[in-house]
C-alpha atoms as a PDB file:
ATOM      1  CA  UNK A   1    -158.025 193.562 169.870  1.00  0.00           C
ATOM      2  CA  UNK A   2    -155.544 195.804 168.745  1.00  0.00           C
ATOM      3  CA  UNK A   3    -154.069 196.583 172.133  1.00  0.00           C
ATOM      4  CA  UNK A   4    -153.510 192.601 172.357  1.00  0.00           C
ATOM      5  CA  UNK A   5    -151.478 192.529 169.270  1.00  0.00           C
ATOM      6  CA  UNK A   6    -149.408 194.854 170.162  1.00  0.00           C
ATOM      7  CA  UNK A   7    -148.494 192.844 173.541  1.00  0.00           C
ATOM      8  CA  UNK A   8    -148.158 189.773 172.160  1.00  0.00           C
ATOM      9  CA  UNK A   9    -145.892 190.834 169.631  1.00  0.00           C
ATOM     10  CA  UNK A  10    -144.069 193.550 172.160  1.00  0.00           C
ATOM     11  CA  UNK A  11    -144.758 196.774 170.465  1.00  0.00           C
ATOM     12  CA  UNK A  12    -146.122 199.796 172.658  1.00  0.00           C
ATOM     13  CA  UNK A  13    -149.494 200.729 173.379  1.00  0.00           C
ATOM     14  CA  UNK A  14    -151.153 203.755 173.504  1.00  0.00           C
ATOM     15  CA  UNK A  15    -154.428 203.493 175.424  1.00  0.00           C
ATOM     16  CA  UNK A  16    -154.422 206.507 177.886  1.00  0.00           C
ATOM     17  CA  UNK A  17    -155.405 206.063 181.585  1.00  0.00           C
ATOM     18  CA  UNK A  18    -153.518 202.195 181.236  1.00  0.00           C
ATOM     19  CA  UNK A  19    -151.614 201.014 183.712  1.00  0.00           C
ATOM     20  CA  UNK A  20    -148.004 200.811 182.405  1.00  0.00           C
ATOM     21  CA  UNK A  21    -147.722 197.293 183.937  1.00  0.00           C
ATOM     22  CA  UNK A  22    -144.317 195.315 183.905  1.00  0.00           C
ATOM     23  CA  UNK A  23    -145.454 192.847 181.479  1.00  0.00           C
ATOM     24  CA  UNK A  24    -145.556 195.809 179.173  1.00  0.00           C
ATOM     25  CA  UNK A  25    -141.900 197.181 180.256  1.00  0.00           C
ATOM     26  CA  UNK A  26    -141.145 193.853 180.224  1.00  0.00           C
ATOM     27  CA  UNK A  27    -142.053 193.520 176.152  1.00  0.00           C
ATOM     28  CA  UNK A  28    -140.516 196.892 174.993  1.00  0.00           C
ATOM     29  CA  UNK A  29    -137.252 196.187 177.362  1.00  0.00           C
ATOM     30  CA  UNK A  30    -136.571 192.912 175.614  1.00  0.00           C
ATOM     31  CA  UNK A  31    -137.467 194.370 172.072  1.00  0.00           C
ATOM     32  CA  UNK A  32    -135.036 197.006 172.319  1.00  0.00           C
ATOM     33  CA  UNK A  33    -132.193 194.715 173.669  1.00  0.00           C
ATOM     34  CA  UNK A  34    -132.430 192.356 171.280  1.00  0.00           C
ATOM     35  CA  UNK A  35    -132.522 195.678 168.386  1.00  0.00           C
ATOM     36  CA  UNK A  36    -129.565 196.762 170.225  1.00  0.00           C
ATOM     37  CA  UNK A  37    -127.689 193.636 169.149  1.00  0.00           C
ATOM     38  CA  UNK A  38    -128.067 191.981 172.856  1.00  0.00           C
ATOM     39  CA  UNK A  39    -128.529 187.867 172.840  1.00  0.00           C
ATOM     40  CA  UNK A  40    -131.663 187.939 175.356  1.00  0.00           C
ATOM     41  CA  UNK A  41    -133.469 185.204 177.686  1.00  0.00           C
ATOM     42  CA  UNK A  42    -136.040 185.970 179.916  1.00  0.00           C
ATOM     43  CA  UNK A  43    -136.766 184.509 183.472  1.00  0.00           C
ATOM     44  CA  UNK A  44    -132.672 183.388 184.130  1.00  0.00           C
ATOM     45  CA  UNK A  45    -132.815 181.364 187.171  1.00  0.00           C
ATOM     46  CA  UNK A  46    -129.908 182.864 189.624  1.00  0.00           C
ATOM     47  CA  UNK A  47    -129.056 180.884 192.831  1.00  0.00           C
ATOM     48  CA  UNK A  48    -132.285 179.522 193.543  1.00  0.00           C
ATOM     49  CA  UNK A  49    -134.163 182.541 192.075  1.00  0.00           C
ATOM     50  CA  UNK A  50    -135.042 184.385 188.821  1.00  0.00           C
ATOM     51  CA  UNK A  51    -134.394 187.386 187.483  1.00  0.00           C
ATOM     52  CA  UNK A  52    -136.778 189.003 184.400  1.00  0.00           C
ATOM     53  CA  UNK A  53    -133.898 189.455 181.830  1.00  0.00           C
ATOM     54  CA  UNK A  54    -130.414 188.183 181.002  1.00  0.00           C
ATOM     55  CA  UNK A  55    -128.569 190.002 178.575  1.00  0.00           C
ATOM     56  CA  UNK A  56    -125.061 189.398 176.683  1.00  0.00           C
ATOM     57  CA  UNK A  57    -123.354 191.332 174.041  1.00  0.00           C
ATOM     58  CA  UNK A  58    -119.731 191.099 173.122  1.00  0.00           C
ATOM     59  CA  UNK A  59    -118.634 189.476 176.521  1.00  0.00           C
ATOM     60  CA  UNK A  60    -120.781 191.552 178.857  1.00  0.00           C
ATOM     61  CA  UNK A  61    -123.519 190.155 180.901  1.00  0.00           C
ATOM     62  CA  UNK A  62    -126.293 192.003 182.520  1.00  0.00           C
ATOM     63  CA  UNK A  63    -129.488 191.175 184.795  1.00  0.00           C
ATOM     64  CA  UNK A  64    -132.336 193.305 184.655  1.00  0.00           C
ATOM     65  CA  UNK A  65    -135.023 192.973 187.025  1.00  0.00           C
ATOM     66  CA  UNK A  66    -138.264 194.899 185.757  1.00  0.00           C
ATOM     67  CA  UNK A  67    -141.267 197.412 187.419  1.00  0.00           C
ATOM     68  CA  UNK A  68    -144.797 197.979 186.171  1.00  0.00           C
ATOM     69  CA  UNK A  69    -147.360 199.955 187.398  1.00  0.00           C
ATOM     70  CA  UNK A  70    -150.242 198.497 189.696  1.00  0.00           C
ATOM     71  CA  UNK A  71    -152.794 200.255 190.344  1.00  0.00           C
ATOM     72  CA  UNK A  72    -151.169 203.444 188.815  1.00  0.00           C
ATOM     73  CA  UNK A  73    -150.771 205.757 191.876  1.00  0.00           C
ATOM     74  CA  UNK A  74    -147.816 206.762 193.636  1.00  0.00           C
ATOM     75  CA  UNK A  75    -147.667 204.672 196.596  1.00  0.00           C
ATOM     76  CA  UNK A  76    -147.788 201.643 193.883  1.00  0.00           C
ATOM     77  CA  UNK A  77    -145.260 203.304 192.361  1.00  0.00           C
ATOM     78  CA  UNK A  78    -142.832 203.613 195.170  1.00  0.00           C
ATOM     79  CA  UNK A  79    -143.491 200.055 196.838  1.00  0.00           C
ATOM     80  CA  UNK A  80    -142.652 198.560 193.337  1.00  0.00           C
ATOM     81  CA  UNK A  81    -139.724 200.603 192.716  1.00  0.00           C
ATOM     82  CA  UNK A  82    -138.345 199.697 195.920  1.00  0.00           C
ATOM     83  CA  UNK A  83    -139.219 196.164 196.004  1.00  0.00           C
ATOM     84  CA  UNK A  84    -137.336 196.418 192.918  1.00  0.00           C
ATOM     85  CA  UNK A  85    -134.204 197.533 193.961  1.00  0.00           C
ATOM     86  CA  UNK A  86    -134.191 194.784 196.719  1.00  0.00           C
ATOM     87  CA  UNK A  87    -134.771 191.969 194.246  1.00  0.00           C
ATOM     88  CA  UNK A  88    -131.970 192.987 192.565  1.00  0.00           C
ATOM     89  CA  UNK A  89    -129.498 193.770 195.934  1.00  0.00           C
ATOM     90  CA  UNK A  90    -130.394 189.808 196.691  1.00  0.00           C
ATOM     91  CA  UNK A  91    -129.743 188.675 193.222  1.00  0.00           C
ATOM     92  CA  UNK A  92    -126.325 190.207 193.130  1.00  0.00           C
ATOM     93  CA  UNK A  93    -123.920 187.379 193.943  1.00  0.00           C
ATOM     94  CA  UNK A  94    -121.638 187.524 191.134  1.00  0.00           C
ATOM     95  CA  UNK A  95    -119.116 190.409 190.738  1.00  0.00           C
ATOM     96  CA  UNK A  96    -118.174 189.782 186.956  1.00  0.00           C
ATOM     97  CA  UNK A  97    -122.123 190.735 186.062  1.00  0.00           C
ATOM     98  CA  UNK A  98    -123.809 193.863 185.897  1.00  0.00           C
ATOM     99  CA  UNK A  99    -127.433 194.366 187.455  1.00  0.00           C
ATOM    100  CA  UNK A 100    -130.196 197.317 186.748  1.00  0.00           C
ATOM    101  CA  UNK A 101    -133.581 197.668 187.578  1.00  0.00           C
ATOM    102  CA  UNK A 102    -136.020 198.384 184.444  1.00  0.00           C
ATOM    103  CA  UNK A 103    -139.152 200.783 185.470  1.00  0.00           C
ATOM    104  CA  UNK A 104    -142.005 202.929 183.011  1.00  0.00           C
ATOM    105  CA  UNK A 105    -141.610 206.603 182.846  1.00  0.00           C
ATOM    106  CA  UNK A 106    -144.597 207.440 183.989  1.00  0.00           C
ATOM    107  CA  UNK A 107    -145.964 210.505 186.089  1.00  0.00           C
ATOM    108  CA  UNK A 108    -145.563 208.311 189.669  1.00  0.00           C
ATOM    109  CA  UNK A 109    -142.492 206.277 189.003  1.00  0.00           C
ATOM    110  CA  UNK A 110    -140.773 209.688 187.936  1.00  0.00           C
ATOM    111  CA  UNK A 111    -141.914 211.272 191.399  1.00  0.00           C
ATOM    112  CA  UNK A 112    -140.461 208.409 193.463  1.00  0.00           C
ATOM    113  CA  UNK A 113    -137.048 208.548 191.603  1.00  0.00           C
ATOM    114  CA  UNK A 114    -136.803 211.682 192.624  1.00  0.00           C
ATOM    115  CA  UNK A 115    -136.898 210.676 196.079  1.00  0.00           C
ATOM    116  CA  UNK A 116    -133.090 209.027 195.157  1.00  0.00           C
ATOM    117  CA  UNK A 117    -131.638 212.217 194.221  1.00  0.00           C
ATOM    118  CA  UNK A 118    -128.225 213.235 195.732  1.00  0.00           C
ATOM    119  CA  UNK A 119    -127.929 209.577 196.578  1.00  0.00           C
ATOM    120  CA  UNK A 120    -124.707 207.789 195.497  1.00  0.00           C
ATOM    121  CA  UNK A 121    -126.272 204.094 196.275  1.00  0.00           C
ATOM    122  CA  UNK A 122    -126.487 202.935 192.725  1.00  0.00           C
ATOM    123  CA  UNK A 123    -122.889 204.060 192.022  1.00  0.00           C
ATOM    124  CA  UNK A 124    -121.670 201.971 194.987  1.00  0.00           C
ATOM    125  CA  UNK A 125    -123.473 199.180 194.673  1.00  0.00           C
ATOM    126  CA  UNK A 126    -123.278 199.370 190.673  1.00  0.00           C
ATOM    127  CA  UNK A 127    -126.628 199.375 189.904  1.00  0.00           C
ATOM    128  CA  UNK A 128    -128.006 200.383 186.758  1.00  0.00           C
ATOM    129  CA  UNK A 129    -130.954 202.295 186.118  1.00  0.00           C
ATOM    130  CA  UNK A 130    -133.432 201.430 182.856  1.00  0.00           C
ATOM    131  CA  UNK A 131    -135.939 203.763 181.977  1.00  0.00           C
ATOM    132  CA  UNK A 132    -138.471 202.563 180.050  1.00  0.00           C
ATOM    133  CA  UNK A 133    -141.299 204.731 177.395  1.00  0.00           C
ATOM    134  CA  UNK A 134    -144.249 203.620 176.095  1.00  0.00           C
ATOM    135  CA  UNK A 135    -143.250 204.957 172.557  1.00  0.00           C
ATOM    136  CA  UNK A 136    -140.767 201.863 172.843  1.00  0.00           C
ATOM    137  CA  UNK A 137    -137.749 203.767 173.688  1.00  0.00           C
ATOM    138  CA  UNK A 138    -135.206 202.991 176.251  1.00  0.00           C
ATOM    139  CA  UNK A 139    -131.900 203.945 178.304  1.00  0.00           C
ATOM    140  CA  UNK A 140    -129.282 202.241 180.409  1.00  0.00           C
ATOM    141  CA  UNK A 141    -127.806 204.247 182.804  1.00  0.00           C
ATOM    142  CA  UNK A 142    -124.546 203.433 184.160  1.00  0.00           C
ATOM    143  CA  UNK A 143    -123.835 203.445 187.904  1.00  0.00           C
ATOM    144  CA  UNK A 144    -122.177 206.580 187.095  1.00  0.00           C
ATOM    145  CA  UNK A 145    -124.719 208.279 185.647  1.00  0.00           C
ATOM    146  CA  UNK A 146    -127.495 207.676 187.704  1.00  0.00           C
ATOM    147  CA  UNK A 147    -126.261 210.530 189.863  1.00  0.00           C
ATOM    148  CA  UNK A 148    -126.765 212.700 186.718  1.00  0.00           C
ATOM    149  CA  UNK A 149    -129.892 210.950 185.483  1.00  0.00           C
ATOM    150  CA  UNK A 150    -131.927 211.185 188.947  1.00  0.00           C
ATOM    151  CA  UNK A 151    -130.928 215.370 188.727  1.00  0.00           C
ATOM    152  CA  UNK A 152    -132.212 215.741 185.221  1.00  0.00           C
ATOM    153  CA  UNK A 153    -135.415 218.264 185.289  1.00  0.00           C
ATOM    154  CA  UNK A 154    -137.910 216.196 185.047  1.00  0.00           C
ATOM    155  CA  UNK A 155    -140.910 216.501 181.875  1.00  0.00           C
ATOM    156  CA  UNK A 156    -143.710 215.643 183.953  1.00  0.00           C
ATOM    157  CA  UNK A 157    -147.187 217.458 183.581  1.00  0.00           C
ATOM    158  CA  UNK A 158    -147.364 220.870 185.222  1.00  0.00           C
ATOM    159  CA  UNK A 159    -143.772 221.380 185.963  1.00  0.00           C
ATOM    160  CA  UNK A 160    -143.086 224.048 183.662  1.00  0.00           C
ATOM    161  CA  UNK A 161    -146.147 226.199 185.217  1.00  0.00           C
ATOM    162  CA  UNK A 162    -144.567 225.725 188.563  1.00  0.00           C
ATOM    163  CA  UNK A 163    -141.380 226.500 187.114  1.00  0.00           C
ATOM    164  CA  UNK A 164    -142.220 229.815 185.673  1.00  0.00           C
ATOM    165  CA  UNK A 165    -144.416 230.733 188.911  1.00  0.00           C
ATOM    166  CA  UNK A 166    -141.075 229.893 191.176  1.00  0.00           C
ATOM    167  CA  UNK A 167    -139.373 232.211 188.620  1.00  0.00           C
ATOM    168  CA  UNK A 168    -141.966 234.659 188.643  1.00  0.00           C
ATOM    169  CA  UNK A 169    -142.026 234.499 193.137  1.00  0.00           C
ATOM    170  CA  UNK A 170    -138.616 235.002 192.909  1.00  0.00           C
ATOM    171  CA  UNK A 171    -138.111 238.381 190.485  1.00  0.00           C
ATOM    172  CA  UNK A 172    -141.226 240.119 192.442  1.00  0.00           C
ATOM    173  CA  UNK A 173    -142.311 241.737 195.389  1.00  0.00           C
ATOM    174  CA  UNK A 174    -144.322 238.727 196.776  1.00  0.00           C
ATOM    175  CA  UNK A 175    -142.118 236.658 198.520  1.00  0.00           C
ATOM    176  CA  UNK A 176    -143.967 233.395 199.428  1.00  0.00           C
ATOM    177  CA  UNK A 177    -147.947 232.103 197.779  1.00  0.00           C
ATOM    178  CA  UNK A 178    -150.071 229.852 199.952  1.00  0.00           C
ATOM    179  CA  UNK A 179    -150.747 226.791 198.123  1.00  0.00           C
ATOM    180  CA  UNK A 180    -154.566 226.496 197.325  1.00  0.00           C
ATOM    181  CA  UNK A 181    -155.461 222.786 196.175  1.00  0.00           C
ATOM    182  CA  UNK A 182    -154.097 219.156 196.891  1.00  0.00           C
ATOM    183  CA  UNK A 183    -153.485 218.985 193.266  1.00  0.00           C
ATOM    184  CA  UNK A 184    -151.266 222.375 193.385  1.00  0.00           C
ATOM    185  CA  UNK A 185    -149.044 220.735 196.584  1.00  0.00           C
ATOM    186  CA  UNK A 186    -148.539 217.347 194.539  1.00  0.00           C
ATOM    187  CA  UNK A 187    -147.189 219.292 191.733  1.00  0.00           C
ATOM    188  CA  UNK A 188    -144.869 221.621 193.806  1.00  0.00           C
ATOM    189  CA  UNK A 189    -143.475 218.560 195.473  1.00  0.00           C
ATOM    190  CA  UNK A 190    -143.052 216.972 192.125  1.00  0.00           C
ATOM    191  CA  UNK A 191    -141.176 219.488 190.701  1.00  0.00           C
ATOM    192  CA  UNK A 192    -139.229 219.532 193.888  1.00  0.00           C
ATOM    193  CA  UNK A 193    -138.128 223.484 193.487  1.00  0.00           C
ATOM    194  CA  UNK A 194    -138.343 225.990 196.241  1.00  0.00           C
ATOM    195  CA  UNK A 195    -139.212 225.473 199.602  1.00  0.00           C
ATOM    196  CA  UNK A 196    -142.434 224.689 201.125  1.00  0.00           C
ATOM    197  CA  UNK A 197    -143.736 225.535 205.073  1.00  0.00           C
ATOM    198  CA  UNK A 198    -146.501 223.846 207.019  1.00  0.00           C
ATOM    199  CA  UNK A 199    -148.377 225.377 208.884  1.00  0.00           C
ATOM    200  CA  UNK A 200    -149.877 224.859 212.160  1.00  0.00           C
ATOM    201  CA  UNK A 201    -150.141 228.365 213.351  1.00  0.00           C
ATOM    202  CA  UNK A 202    -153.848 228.668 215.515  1.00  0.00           C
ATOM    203  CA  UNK A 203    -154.744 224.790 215.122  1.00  0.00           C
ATOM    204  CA  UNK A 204    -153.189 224.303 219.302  1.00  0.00           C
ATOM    205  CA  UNK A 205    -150.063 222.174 218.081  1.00  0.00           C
ATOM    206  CA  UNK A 206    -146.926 222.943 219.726  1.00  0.00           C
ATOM    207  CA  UNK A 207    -145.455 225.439 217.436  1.00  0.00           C
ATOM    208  CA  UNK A 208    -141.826 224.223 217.309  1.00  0.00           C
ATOM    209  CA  UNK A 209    -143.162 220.595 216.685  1.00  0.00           C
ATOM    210  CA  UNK A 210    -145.818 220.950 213.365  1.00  0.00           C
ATOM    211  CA  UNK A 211    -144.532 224.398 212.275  1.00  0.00           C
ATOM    212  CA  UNK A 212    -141.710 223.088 209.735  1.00  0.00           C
ATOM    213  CA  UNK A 213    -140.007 224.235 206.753  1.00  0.00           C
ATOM    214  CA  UNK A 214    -139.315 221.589 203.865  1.00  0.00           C
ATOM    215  CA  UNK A 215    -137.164 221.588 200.863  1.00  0.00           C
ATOM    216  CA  UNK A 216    -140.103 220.895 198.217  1.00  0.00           C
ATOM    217  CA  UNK A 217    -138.710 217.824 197.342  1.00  0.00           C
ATOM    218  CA  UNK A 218    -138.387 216.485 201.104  1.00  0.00           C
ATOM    219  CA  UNK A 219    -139.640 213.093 201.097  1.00  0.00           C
ATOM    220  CA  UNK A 220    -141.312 213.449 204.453  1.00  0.00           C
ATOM    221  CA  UNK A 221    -144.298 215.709 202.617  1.00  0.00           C
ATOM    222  CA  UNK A 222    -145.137 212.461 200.398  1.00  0.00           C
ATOM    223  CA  UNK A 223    -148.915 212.014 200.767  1.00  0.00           C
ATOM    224  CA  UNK A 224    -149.378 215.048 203.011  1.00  0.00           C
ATOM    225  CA  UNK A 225    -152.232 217.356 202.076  1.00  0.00           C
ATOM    226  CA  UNK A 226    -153.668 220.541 203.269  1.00  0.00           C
ATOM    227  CA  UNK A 227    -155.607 219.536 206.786  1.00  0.00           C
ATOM    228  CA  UNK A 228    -153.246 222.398 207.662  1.00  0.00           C
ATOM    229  CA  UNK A 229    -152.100 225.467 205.527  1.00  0.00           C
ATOM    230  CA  UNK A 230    -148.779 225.360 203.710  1.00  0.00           C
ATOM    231  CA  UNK A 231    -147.039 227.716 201.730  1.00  0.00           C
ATOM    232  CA  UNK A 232    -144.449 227.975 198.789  1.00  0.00           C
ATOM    233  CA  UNK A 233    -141.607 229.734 198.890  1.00  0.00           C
ATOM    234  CA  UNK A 234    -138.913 230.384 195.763  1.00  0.00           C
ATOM    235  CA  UNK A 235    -135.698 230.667 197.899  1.00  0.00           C
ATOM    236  CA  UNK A 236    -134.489 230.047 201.529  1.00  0.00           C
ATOM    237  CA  UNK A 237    -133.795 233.636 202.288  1.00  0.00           C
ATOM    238  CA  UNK A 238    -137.468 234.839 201.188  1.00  0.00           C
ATOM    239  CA  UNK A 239    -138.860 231.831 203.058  1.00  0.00           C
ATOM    240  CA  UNK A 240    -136.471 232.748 207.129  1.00  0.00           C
ATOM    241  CA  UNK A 241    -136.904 236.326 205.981  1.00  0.00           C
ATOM    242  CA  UNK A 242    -140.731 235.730 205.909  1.00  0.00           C
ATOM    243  CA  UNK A 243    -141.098 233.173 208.937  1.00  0.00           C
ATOM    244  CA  UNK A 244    -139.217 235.310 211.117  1.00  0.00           C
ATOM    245  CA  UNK A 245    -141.458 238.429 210.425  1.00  0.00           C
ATOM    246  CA  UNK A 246    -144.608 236.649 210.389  1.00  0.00           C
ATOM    247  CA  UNK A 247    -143.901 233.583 212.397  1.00  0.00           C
ATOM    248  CA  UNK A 248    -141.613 233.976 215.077  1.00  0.00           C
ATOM    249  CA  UNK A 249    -138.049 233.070 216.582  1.00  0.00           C
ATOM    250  CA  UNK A 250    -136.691 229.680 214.478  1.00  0.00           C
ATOM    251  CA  UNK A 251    -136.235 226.793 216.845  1.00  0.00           C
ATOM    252  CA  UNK A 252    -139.160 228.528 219.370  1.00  0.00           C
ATOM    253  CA  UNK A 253    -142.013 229.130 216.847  1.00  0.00           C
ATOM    254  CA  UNK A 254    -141.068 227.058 213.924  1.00  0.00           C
ATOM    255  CA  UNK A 255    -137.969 224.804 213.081  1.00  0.00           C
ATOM    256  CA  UNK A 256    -136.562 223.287 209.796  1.00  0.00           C
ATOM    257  CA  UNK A 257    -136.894 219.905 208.874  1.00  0.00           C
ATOM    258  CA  UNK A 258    -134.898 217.161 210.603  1.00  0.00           C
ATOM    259  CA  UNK A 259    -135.281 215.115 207.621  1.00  0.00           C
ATOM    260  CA  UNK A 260    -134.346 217.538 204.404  1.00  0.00           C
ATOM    261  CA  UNK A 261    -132.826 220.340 206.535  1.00  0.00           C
ATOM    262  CA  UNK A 262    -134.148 223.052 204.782  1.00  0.00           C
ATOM    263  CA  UNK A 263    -130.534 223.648 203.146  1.00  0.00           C
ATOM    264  CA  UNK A 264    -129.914 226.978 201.775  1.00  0.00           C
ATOM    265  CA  UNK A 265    -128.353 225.808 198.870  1.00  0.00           C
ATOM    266  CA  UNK A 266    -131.034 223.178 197.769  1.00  0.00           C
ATOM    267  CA  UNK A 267    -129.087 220.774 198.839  1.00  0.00           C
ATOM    268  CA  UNK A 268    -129.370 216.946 198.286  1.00  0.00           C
ATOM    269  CA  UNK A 269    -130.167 214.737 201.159  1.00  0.00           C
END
């Protein structure tokens, strides 16, 4: 009863294991607007369309299409965000407005913004970005921040163990750690820190073609698990220093990853 109170009159819940859902980012979005001394409608019909919320406040004008969780998993996550960001491309007809795309920080939405790091699309296309908590509290990011935003370290459970074990890697002896659970890999890519190698050695898959080394952020290990062994490593040099010892000739025994490129510098892609 209490958790339908709270909708109705758009304050935040607090049930855990909940779906943040967009009715709910929907609620706390508006509330803080309108706190915020914004004049706020929701459902503004645009060319034949509708966006969630229309927003004005001293002369400005901004659209704000909102996410919710699902199902509360990651692919969810990432088909919403991205379904997202097109509803607001094909809502964008009028240069004189701004746009942004509300989402929950949650555990999966978090992941899948990483995805976006290093990418100057929202700049360009001035898009901005609205975080969303369940305590209530909000943020809009300006095209020119989201570059910013989307490198913040991110607070989501486990990081700062993997942080301190990258940390750890890196000042000792040991220069790479096979990863051990499903759980442990999810994290790592999460975190997106260090580098992370798959590992086909002895399964009878051409070497050069399954044997590849990721940034742990690369977008191409979403999903993946350990049917075949992977490891973590804390820098590039450890990692080629390693795979060259151990594995072979790079390009003949194992390659990089077309995708992420393994950049020395953990570069953004």
């Amino acid at each position: 009863m209490e958790s339908i109170k709270k909708q109705i009159r758009g304050e935040p819940t607090s049930e855990k294991g909940d779906v943040f859902r967009e009715s709910e980012v929907l609620s706390i979005l508006v509330k803080y607007l309108k706190e915020n001394g914004w004049k706020v409608k929701e459902q503004i019909r645009v060319e034949g369309d509708r966006i969630d919320v229309g927003a004005e406040k001293e002369g400005r004008i901004l659209l704000i299409e909102a996410n919710g969780e699902d199902i509360g998993d990651y692919g969810s996550a990432e088909m919403n965000f991205q379904m997202g960001l097109g509803q607001v491309m094909s809502r964008m007809k009028h240069n004189e407005i701004q746009y942004g795309l509300a989402f929950p920080v949650t555990k999966d939405f978090t992941r899948v913004r990483q995805k976006y790091r290093g990418s100057f699309a929202f700049e360009k296309l001035g898009i901005y970005l609205v975080p969303v908590k369940r305590d209530g509290s909000c943020r809009l990011i300006s095209p020119i921040d989201v570059l910013k935003f989307l490198d913040e370290n991110e607070k989501v459970k486990g990081h700062s163990f993997l942080r301190v074990l990258a940390k750890k890697i890196a000042g000792s002896e040991q220069t790479m750690k096979l990863i051990k659970s499903n759980a442990e890999l999810e994290h790592l890519h999460s975190v997106g820190e260090g580098f992370i190698y798959n590992d086909f050695s002895g399964k009878g898959s051409p070497a050069v073609t399954w044997n590849v080394l990721h940034i742990a952020y690369c977008r191409t290990l979403s999903g993946t698990d350990l049917s075949a062994p992977k490891y973590f490593f804390s820098d590039i040099d450890k990692a080629i220093a390693w795979l060259r010892k151990n594995r072979g000739e790079e390009g003949k025994n194992w390659k990089r990853c077309g995708t992420c490129k393994a950049k020395a510098q953990m570069g953004r892609y």
